[in-house]
Protein backbone atom coordinates (compact mmCIF):
# COMPACT_ATOMS: atom_id res chain seq x y z
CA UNK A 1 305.57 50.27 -65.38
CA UNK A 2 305.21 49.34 -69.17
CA UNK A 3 306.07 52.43 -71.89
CA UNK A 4 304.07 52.56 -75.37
CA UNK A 5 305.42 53.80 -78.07
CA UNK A 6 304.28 57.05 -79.72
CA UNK A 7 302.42 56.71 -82.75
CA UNK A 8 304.06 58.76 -85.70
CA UNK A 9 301.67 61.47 -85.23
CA UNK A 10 302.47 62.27 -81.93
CA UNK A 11 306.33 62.57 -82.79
CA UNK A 12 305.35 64.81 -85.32
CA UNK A 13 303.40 66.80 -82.86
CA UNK A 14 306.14 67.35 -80.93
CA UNK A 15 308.57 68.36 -84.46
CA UNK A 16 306.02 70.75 -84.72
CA UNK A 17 306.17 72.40 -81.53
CA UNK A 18 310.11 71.94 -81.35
CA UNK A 19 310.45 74.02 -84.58
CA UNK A 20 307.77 76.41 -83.09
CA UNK A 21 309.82 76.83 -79.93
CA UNK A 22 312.62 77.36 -82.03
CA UNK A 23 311.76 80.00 -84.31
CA UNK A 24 310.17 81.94 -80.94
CA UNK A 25 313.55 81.32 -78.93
CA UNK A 26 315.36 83.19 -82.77
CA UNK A 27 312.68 85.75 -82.32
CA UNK A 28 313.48 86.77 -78.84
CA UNK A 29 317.27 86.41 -79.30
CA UNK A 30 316.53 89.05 -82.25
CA UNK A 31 315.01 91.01 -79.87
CA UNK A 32 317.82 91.64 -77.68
CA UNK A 33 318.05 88.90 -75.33
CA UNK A 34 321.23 87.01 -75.71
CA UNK A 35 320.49 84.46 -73.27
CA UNK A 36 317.86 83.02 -75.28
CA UNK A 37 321.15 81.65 -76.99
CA UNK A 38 320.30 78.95 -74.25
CA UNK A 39 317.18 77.63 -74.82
CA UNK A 40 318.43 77.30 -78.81
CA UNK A 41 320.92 75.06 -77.95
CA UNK A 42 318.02 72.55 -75.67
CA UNK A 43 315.99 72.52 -78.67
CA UNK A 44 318.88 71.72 -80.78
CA UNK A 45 319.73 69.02 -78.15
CA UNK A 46 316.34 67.63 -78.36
CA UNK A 47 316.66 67.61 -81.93
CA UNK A 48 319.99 66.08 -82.70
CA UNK A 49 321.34 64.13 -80.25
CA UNK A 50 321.41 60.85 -79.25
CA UNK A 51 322.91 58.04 -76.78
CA UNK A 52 322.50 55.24 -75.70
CA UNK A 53 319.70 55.49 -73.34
CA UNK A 54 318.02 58.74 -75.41
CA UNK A 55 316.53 59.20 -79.35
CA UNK A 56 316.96 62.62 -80.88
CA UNK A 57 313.34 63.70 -82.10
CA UNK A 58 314.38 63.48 -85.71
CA UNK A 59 316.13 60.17 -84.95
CA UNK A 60 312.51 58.57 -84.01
CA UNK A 61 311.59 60.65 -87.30
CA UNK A 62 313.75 59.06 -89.54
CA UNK A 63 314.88 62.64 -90.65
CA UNK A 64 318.48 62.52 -89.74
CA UNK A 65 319.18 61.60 -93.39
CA UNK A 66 318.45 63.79 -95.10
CA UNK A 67 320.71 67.07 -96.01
CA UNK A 68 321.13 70.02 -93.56
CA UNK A 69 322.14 73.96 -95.11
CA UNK A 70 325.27 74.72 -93.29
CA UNK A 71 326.07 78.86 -93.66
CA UNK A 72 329.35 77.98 -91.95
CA UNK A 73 332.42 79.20 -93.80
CA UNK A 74 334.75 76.05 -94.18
CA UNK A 75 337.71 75.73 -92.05
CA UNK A 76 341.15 76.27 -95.17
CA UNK A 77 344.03 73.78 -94.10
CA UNK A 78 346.51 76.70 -95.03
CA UNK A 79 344.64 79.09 -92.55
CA UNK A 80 347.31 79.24 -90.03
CA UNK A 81 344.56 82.15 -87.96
CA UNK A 82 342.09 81.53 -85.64
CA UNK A 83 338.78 80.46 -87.28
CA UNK A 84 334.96 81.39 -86.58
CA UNK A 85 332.97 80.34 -89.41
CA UNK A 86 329.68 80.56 -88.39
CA UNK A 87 329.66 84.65 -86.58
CA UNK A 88 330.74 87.66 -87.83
CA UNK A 89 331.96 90.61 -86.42
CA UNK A 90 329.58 93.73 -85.84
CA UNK A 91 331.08 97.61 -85.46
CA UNK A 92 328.76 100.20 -84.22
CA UNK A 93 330.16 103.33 -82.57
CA UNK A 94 332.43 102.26 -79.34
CA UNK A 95 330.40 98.98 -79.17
CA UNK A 96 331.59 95.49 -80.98
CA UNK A 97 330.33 92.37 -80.98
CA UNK A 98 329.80 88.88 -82.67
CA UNK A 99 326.87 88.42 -84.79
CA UNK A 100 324.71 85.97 -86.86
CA UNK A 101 324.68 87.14 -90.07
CA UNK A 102 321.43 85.00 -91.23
CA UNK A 103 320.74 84.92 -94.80
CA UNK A 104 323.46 87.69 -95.04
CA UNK A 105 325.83 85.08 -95.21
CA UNK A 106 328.37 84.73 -98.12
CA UNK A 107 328.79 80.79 -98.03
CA UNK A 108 325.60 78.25 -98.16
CA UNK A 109 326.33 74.26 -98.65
CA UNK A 110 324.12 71.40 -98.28
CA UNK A 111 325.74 67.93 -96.62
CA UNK A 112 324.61 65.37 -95.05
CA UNK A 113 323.70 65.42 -90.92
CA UNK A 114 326.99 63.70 -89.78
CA UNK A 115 329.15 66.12 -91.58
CA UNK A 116 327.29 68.55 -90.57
CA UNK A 117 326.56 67.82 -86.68
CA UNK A 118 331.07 67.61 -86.82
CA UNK A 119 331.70 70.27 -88.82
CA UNK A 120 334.47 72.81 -87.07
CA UNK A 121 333.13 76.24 -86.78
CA UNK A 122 335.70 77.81 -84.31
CA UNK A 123 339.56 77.06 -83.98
CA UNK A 124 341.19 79.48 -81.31
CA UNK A 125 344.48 80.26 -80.76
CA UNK A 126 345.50 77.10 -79.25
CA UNK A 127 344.10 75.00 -81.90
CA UNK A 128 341.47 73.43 -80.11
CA UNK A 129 338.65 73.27 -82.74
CA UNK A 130 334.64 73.21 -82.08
CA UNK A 131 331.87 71.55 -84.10
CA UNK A 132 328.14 72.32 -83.82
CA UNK A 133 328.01 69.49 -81.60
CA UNK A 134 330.04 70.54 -79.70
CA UNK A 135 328.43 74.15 -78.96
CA UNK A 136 325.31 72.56 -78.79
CA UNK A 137 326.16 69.63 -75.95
CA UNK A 138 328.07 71.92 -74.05
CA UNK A 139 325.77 74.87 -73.50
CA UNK A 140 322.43 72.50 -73.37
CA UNK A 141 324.36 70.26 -70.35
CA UNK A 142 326.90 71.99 -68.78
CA UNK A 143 326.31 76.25 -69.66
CA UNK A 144 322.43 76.71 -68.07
CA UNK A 145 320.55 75.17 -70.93
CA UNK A 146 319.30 72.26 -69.69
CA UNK A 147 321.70 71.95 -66.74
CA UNK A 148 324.26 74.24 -64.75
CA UNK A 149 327.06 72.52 -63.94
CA UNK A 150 329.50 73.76 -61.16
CA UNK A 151 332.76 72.90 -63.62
CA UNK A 152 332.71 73.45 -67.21
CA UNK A 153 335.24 72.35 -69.76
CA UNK A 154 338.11 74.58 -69.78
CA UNK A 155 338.33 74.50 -73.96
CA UNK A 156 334.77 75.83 -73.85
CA UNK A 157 335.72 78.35 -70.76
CA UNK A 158 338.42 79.65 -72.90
CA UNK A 159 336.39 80.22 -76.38
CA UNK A 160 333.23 82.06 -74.61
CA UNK A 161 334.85 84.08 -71.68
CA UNK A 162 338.92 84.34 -72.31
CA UNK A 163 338.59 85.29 -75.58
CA UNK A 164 340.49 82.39 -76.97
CA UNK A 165 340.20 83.57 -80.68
CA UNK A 166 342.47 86.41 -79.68
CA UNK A 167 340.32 89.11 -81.49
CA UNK A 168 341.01 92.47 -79.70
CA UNK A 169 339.29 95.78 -80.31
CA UNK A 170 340.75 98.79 -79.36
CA UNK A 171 338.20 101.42 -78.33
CA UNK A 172 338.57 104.57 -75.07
CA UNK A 173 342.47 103.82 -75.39
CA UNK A 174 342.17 100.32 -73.93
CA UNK A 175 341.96 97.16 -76.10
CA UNK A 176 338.48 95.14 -75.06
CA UNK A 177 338.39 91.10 -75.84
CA UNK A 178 335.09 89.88 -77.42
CA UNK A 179 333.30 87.05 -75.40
CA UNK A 180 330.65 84.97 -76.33
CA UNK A 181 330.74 84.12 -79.55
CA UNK A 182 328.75 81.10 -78.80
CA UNK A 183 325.70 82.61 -78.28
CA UNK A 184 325.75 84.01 -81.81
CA UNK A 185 327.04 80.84 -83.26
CA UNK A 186 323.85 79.03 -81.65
CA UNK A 187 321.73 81.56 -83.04
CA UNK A 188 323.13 80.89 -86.79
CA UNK A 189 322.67 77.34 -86.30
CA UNK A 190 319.10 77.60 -85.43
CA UNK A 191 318.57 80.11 -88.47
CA UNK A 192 320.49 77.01 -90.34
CA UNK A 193 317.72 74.16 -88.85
CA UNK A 194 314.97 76.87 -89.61
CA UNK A 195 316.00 77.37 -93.37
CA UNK A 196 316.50 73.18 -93.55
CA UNK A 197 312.90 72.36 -92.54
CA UNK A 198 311.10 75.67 -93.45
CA UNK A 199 311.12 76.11 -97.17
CA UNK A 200 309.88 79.52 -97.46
CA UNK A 201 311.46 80.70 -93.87
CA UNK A 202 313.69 83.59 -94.45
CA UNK A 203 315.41 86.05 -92.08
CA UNK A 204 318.10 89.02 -92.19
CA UNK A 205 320.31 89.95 -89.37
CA UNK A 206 318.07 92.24 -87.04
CA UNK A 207 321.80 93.63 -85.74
CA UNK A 208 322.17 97.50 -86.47
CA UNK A 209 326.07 97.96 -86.94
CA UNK A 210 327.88 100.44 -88.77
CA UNK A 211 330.23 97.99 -90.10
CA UNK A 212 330.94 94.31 -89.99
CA UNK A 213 334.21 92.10 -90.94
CA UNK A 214 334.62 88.49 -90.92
CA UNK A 215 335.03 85.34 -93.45
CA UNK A 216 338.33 86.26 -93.35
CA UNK A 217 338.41 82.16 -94.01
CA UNK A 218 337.61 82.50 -97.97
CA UNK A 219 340.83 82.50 -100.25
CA UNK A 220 341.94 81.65 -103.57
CA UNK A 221 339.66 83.48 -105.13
CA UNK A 222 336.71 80.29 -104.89
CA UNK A 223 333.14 80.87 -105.44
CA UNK A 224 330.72 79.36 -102.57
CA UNK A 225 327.58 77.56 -103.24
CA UNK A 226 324.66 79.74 -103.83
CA UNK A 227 321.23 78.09 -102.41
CA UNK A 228 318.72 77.35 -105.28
CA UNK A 229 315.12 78.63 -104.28
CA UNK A 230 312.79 75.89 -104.46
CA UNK A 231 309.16 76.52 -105.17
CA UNK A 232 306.69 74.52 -103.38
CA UNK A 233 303.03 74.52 -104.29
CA UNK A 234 300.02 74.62 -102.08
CA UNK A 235 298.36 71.13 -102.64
CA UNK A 236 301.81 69.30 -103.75
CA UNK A 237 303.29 66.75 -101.39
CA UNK A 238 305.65 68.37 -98.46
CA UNK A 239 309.01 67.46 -99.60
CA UNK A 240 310.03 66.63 -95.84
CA UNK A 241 308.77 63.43 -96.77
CA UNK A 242 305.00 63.04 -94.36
CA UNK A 243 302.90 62.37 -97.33
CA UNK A 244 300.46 65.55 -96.45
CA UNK A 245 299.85 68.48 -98.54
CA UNK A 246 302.24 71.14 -98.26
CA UNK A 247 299.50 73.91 -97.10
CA UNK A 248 298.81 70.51 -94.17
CA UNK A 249 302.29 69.86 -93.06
CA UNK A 250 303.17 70.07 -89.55
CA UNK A 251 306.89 71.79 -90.45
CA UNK A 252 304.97 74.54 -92.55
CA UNK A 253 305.23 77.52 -90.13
């Protein structure tokens, strides 16, 4: 049976409902329901990646080149630690867990999709590192997004359930391992494609903690990149390139 192409409206049709399915999957994650982590990482997936017999969405778009905001703090050569760039760590009472920090990040940088998509946001104790990509892929295919596979990569195994970042808390005279740190990685990343292609989309961590610790990456004293607010009138053009009015575009949420 013959296929016809979509016509450029319908792919942004579908944008539109991808970024509305992920800002509702953010929203429910926010809510309390870390699973949800999941259903980021399809969206992301549809999204993002492609192969040889698949086109990401923003692929058919033509959207792949432009810049992305990573909040990710960048991996230092001299760091000898583990690394998480992308999740903090949240303190409240006997309870301790990763978190997205949101906006209440200290780092912001624009680059470009490829380094982006590859950029390392966790190295655990036995060096293995893992990009956005790689997050994203495994969780969508293999994890329950998408697809529940019976085996799952033992790198992966080791960063979300064995605590391969070797970050102990000790709490009731017992030291506890943190697990999943995934799930709040995924959630930073969509907060990252939210800020990217909604202008005016802003969001603070919804996580009540007494106390949190992390970027323990940042040395030397070096400033990050602050994100310049851009101000985007009513009836200009949408800077995401469709040639509609800004108060018209399909990515204005």
């Amino acid at each position: 049976m013959a296929k016809i192409n979509l016509k450029l409206d319908d792919l942004e049709e579908h944008l539109k409902e991808q970024i509305f399915f992920l800002k509702s999957s953010c929203d429910s994650f926010d809510n309390g329901f870390k699973g949800e982590a999941k259903r980021i990482a399809v969206i992301l997936r549809i999204l993002f990646h492609d192969t040889r017999s698949s086109h990401s969405l923003l692929g058919q778009l033509d959207k792949k080149k432009n810049d992305f905001l990573s909040t990710a703090i960048p991996v230092m050569p001299e760091n000898e630690s583990t690394h998480y760039g992308l999740v903090f760590i949240g303190m409240k009472g006997k309870e301790t867990r990763f978190i997205p920090m949101l906006d209440e990040v200290p780092y912001h940088n624009w680059m470009s999709f490829n380094d982006w998509w590859n950029e390392i946001i966790f190295k655990d104790i036995n060096k293995k590192e893992f990009s956005r990509k790689d997050i994203i892929l495994t969780v969508s295919n293999q994890d329950g997004g998408a697809h529940v596979d019976p085996k799952l990569d033992e790198n992966y195994i080791n960063l979300s359930k064995n605590n391969s970042l070797g970050i102990n808390v000790f709490s009731d005279n017992k030291f506890i391992k943190l697990t999943k740190p995934e799930q709040a990685a995924l959630r930073q990343i969509g907060h990252e494609v939210l800020k990217t292609f909604l202008l005016d989309y802003s969001n603070k961590t919804t996580e009540k903690v007494d106390m949190f610790i992390g970027g323990q990456a940042i040395s030397k004293g070096k400033n990050s990149p602050i994100i310049k607010e851009i101000k985007i009138g009513r009836n200009q053009l949408c800077p995401c390139g469709s040639g509609k009015k800004y108060k018209h575009c399909h990515i204005r949420n």
